[in-house]
Every structure is written in structure tokens, then in C-alpha cells.
Protein backbone atom coordinates (compact mmCIF):
# COMPACT_ATOMS: atom_id res chain seq x y z
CA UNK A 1 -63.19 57.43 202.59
CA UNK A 2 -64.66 56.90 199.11
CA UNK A 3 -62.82 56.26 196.25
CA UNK A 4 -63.59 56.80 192.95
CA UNK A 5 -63.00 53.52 190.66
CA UNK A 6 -61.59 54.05 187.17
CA UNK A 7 -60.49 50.75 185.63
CA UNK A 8 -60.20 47.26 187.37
CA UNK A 9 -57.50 48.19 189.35
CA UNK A 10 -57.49 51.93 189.21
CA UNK A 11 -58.70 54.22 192.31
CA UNK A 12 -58.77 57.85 192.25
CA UNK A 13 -58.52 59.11 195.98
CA UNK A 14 -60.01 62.63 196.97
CA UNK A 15 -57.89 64.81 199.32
CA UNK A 16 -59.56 67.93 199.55
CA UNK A 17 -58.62 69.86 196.48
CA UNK A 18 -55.94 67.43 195.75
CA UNK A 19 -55.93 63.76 194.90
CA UNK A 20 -54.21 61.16 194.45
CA UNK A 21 -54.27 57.01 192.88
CA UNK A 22 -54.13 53.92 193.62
CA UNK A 23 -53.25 51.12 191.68
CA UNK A 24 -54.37 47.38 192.71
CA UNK A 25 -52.18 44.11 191.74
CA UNK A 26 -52.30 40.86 192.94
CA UNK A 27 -49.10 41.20 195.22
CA UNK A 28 -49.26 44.97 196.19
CA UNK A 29 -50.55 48.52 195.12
CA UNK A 30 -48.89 51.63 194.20
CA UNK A 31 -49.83 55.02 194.91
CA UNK A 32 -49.12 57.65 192.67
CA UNK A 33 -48.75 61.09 194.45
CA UNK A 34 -50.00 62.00 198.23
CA UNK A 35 -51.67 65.00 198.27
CA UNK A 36 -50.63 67.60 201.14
CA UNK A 37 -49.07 66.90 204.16
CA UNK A 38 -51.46 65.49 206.95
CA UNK A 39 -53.46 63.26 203.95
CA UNK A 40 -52.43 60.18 205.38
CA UNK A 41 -55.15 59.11 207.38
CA UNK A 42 -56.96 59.95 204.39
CA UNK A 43 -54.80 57.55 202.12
CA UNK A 44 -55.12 54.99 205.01
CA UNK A 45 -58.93 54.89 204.81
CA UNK A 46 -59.35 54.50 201.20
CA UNK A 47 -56.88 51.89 201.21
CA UNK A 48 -59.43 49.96 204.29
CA UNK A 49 -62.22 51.17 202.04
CA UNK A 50 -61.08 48.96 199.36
CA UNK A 51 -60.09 45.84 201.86
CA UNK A 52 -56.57 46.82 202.32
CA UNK A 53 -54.42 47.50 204.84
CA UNK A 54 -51.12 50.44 204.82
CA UNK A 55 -48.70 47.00 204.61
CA UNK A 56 -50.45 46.17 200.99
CA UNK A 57 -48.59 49.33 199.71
CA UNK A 58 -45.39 48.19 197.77
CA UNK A 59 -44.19 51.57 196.56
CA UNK A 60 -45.06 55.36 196.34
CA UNK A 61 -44.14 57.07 192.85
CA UNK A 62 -44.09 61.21 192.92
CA UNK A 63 -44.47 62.48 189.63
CA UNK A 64 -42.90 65.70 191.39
CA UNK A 65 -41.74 67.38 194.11
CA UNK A 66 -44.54 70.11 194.74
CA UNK A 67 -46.29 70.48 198.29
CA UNK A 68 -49.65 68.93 197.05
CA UNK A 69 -48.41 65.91 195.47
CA UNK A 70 -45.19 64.78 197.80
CA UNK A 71 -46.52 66.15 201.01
CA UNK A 72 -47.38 63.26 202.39
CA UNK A 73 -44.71 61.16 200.87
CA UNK A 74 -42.48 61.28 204.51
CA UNK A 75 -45.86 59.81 206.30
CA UNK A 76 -46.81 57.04 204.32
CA UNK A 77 -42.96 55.85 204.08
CA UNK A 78 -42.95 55.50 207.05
CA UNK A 79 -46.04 53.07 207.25
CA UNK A 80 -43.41 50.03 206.49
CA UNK A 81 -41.88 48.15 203.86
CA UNK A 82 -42.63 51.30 201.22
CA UNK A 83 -40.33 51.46 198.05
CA UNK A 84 -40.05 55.84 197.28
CA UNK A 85 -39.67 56.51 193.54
CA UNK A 86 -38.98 59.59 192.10
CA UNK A 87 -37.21 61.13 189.11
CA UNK A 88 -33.23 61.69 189.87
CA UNK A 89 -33.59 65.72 189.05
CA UNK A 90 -36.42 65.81 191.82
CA UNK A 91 -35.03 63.30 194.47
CA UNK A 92 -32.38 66.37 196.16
CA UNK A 93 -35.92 68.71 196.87
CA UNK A 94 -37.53 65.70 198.28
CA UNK A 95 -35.00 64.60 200.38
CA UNK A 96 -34.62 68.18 201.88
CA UNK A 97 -31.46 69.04 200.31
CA UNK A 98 -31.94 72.00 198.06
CA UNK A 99 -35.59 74.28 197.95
CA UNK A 100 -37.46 73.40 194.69
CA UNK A 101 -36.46 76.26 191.56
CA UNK A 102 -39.74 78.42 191.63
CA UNK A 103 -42.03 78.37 188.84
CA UNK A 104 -41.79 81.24 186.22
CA UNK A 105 -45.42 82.89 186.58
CA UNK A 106 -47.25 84.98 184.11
CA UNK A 107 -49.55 87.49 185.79
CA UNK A 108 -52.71 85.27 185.60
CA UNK A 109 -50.60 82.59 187.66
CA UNK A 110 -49.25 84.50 190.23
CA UNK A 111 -52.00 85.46 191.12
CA UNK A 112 -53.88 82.78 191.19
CA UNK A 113 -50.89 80.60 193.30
CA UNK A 114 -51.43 83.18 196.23
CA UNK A 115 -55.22 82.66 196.22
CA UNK A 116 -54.99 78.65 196.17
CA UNK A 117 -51.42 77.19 196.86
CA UNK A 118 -49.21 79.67 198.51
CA UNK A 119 -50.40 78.75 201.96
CA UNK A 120 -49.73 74.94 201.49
CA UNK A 121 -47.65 73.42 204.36
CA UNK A 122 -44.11 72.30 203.16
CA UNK A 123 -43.28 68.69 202.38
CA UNK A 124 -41.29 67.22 205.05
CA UNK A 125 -38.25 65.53 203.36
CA UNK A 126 -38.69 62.30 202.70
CA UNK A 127 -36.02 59.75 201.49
CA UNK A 128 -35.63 58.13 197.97
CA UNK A 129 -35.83 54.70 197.26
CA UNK A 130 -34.99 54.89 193.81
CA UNK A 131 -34.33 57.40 191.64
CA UNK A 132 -35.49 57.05 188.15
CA UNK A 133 -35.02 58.53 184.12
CA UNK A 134 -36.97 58.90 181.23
CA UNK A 135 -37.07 54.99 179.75
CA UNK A 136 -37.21 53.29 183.33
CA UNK A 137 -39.60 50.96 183.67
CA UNK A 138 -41.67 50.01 186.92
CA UNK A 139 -42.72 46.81 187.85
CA UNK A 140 -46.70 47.79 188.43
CA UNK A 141 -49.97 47.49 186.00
CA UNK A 142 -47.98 44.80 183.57
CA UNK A 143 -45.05 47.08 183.47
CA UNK A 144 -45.40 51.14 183.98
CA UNK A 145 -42.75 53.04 181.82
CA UNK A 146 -41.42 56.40 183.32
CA UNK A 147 -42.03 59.60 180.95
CA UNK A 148 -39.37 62.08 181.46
CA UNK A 149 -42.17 65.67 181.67
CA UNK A 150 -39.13 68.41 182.69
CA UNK A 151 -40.52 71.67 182.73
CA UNK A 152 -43.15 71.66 185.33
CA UNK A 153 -40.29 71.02 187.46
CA UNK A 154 -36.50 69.39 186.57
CA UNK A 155 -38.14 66.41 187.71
CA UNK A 156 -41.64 65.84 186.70
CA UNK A 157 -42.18 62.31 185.16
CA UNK A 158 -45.26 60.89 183.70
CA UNK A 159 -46.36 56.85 183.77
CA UNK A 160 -47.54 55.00 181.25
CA UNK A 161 -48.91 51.50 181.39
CA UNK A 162 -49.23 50.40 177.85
CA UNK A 163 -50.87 47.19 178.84
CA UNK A 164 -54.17 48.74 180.30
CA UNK A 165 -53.76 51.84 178.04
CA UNK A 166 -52.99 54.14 181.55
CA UNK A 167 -51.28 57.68 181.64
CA UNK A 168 -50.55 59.30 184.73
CA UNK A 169 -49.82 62.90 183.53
CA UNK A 170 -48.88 64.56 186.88
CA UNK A 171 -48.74 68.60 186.52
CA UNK A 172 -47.88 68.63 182.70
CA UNK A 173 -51.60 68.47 181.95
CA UNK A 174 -55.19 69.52 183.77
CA UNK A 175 -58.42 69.27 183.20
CA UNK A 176 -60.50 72.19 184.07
CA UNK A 177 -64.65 72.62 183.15
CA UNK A 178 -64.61 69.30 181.04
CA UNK A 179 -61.53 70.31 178.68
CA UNK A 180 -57.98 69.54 178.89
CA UNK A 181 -55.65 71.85 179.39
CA UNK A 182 -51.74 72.65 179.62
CA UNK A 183 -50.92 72.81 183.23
CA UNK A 184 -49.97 75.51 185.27
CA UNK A 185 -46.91 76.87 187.56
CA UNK A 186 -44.30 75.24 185.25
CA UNK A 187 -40.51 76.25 185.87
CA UNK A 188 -39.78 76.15 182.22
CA UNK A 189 -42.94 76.78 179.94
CA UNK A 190 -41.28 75.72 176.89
CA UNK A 191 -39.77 72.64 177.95
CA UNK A 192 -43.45 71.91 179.24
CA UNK A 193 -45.11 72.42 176.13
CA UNK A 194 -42.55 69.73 174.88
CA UNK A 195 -43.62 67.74 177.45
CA UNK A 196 -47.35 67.67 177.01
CA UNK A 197 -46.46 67.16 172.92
CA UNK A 198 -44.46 63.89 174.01
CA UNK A 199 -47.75 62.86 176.24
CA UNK A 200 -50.17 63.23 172.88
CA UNK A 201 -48.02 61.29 171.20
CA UNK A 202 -48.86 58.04 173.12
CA UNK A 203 -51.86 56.25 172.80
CA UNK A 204 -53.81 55.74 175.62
CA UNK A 205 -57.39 55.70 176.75
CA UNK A 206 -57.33 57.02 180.26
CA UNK A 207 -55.85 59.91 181.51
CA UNK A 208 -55.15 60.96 185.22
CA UNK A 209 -54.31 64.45 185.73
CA UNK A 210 -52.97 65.84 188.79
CA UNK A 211 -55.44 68.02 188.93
CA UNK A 212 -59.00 67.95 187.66
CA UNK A 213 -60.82 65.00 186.24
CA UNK A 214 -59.34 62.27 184.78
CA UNK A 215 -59.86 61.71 180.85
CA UNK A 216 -62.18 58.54 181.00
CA UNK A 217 -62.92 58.82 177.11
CA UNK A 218 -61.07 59.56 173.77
CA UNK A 219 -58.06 60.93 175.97
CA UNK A 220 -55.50 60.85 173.51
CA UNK A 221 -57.09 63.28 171.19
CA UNK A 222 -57.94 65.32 174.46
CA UNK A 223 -54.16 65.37 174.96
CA UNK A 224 -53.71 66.36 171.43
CA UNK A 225 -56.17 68.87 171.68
CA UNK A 226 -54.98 70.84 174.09
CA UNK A 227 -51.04 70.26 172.35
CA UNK A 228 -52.65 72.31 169.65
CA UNK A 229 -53.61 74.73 171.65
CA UNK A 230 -50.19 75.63 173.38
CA UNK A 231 -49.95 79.46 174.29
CA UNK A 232 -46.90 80.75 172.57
CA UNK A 233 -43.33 81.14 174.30
């Protein structure tokens, strides 16, 4: 499996159409997201493509609940002494005790959802470690502070690592044909649009969207470029 290397300590991992990433300390990694269900052998070769092994992973973080980022959440729990963080609003969906709210499409989105993510295979429920709030703070990457994003789902969080100048967006924000953009599928679209304003607002130099490419360059004005560019209500 080959990984794409983004900082020092930074992986991005390919899984299909999906990804997810991977970040390296001394005592442990992290891995933010998991892709679909059935991506962890894929996880587990990146991490042996990088001289690790599935007991180097200290925790899991799930920006959301959705089928292509917490699909594989269940599997790579279960590889061993794996802390599961999510956000408190999202941790009932993951765990299997209520269905996730369904996003409020416009036309261009429904549409779209049926052609590329309607036949994803549910997320098996998978437990939570610790549930987390706007304000928590992680202890990965000198200290990762959880974003409260609500609007692509009750529960989307962001994480920022001030110390390394890191953002992990999840859904909130894309990047699609070099430019990025206000994600997609949201549950709330105004609440969303507040989200992604909150995200320009912090100063970072490398961006990692849930989808697309990650912002290697000038990412905060990126951000703030597509904040500008909001459709209305």
C-alpha cells in the first residue's frame, strides 16, 4: 500500500475513492477516519508500509459518522488496545443506536449521492471510547484541539494541531479540480457554512479534506476563499 507523505509525521492513505490519515508520534499514531467498511487490510498495509504494525495504533478519531469515513471504525477497534473518539452528538449513530438524520439535498446532490454513495455498505456499529466537544483537546501532534463542524452532521468535528500548523477538515470542506470548496450532503447547510467560516478563521498551512486533495500551500486563504464563496441559504 502506498502512502502519500505530507509533513514529517503526516500520511495520507488511499482507499479507493476514499481516504484516510495517519499521524506518526514517537509512542503511537492516530488515524483520522477509515474509509468504507472492508478498508482494513488496506489501513493494515500502509501502516507495514511505513514500518508499523496494527498494535502502533493508539486511537482512531471519526470526524463523523458517514459510511465512508467510520466504516471501518468496528474493524480496526478491534485490532487491540485502540482508543475510539468521536464527537458526543455522533457517538449514538456509531454505536448503532439511532440511523444517522439524512442530509437535506438540493437537486444537484441528490443526484449525484445515488450515482456515487448510495450503494455504500453500512458501518457496522462500533463502540466509543470517548466522546468529545468543541474545545477538547487530544493528546496527538503536540496537542490536537477538537473543532465543533455541526451541520454536515450533529456531530462532525474538525482537528487542529496548532503546533505543526495541521487541519483536518472532515466533510465541512473539499477540494475538487485544484479549488476548495464547501462540502457536500450536509444535514444543515447553514450551520455548515458557519462551520467552514470558523475553519478560515484559523491559521494553518495544511489542510486535509475528507475528500479531494489536501491543501499543501496557502490553505488558509483557500479556506477563506471558498468562505466567500458560500451559496446562499
Amino acid at each position: 500500500m502506498t502512502t502519500e507523505r505530507l509533513h514529517a509525521r503526516l500520511h495520507r492513505i488511499p482507499l479507493g475513492s476514499f481516504q484516510a490519515y495517519l499521524w506518526c508520534d514517537d509512542d503511537g499514531a492516530t488515524l483520522v477516519d477509515t474509509g468504507p467498511a472492508g478498508s482494513g487490510p488496506a489501513i493494515e498495509a500502509a501502516l507495514r508500509g511505513l514500518g508499523l504494525t496494527p498494535g502502533d495504533l493508539r486511537r482512531v478519531v471519526l470526524t463523523h459518522c458517514h459510511e465512508d469515513h467510520a466504516g471501518s471504525a468496528a474493524e480496526v477497534a478491534a485490532w487491540g488496545d485502540v482508543e475510539v473518539v468521536a464527537h458526543a452528538a455522533d457517538a449514538p449513530v456509531l454505536r448503532g443506536e439511532r440511523p444517522a438524520p439524512p442530509p437535506a439535498f438540493t437537486p444537484f446532490e441528490r443526484e449525484l449521492h445515488a450515482r456515487f454513495a448510495a450503494g455504500l455498505p453500512p458501518a457496522p456499529p462500533v463502540r466509543v471510547d470517548r466522546e468529545v466537544v468543541d474545545g477538547d483537546r487530544l493528546d496527538f501532534g503536540g496537542g490536537a484541539e477538537v473543532v465543533g463542524t455541526p451541520g454536515h452532521t450533529d456531530g462532525s468535528l474538525a482537528l487542529h494541531l496548532p503546533r505543526h500548523r495541521v487541519l483536518f477538515t472532515g466533510d465541512i470542506a473539499a477540494e475538487y479540480n485544484g479549488e476548495v470548496i464547501f462540502g457536500l450532503f450536509h444535514v444543515d447547510r447553514e450551520q455548515a457554512a458557519a462551520s467552514l467560516r470558523r475553519l478560515a478563521d484559523l491559521d494553518v498551512d495544511l489542510a486535509c479534506f475528507g475528500h479531494g486533495t489536501p491543501a499543501r500551500t496557502a490553505a488558509t486563504a483557500r479556506l477563506r476563499t471558498a468562505a466567500t464563496h458560500l451559496p446562499p441559504p
